[in-house]
C-alpha atoms as a PDB file:
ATOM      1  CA  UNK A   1     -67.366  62.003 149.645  1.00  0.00           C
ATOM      2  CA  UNK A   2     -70.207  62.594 146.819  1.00  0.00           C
ATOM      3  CA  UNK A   3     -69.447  60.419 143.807  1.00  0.00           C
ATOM      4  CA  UNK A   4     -71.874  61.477 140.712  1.00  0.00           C
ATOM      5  CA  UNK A   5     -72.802  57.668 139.567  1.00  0.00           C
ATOM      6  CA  UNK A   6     -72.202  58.887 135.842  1.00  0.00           C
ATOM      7  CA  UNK A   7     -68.521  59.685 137.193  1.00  0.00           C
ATOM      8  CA  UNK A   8     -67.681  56.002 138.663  1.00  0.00           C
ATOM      9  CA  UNK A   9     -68.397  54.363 135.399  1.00  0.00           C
ATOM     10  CA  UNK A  10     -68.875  51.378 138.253  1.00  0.00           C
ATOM     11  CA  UNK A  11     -70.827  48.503 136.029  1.00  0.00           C
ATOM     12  CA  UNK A  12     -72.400  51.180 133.785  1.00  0.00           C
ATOM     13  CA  UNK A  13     -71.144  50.335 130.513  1.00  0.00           C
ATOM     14  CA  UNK A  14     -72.799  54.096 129.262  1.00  0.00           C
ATOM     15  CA  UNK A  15     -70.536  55.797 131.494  1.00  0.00           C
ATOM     16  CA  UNK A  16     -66.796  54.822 130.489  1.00  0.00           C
ATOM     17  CA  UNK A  17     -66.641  52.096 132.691  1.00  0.00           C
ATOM     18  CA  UNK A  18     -63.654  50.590 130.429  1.00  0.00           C
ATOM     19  CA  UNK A  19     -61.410  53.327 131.722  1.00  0.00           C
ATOM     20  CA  UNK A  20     -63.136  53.805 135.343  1.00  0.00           C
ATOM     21  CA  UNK A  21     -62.803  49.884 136.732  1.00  0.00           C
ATOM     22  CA  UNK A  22     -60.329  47.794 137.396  1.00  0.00           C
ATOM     23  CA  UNK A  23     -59.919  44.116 136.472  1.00  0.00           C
ATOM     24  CA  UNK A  24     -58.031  42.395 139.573  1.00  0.00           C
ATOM     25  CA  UNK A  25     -56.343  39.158 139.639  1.00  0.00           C
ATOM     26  CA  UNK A  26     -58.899  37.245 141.150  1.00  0.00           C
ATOM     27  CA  UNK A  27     -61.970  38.384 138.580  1.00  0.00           C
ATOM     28  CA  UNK A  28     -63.230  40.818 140.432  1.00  0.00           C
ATOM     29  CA  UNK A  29     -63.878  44.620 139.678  1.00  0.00           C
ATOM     30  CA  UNK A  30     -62.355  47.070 142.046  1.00  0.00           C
ATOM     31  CA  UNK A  31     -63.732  50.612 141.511  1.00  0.00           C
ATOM     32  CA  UNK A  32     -61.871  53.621 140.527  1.00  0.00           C
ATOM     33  CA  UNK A  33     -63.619  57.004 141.132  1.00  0.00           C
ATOM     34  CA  UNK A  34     -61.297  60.091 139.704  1.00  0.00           C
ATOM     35  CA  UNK A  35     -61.503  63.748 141.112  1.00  0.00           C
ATOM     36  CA  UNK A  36     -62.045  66.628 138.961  1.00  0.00           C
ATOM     37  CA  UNK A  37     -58.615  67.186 138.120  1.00  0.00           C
ATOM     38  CA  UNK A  38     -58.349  63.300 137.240  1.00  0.00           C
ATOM     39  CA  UNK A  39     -56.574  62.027 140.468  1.00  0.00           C
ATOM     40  CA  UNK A  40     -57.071  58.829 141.879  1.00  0.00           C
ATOM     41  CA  UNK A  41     -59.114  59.126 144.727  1.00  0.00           C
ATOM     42  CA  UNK A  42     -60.224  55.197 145.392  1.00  0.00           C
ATOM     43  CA  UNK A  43     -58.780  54.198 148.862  1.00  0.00           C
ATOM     44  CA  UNK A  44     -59.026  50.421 147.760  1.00  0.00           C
ATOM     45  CA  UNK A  45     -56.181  51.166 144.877  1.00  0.00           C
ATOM     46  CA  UNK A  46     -54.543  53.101 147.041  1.00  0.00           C
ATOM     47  CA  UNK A  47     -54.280  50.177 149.631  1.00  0.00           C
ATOM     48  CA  UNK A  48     -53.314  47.442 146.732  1.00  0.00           C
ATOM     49  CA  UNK A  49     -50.075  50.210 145.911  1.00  0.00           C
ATOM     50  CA  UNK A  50     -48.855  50.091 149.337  1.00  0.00           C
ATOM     51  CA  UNK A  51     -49.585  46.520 149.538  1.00  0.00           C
ATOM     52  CA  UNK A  52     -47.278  46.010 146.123  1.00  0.00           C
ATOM     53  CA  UNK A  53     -50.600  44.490 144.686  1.00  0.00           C
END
């Protein structure tokens, strides 16, 4: 998959990063990359749901 970096907003404050991370539990960031209809795409959130994270 080809992620354009100014779409991940991943620890680039410039790009939205606000409303492209998430802040989990333990402090960490988890990413969150969106398709271009706005889907979730990131397998990592995707695991945490069907953990019940």
């Amino acid at each position: 998959m080809s992620v354009s970096p100014s779409r991940t907003g991943f620890l680039d404050l410039n790009s939205g990063a606000s409303e492209n991370t998430a802040r989990q539990g333990d402090g960490t960031w988890a990413q969150v990359m969106y398709g271009p209809n706005g889907e979730e795409t990131s397998s990592m959130t995707r695991d945490a749901a069907a953990c019940g994270q």
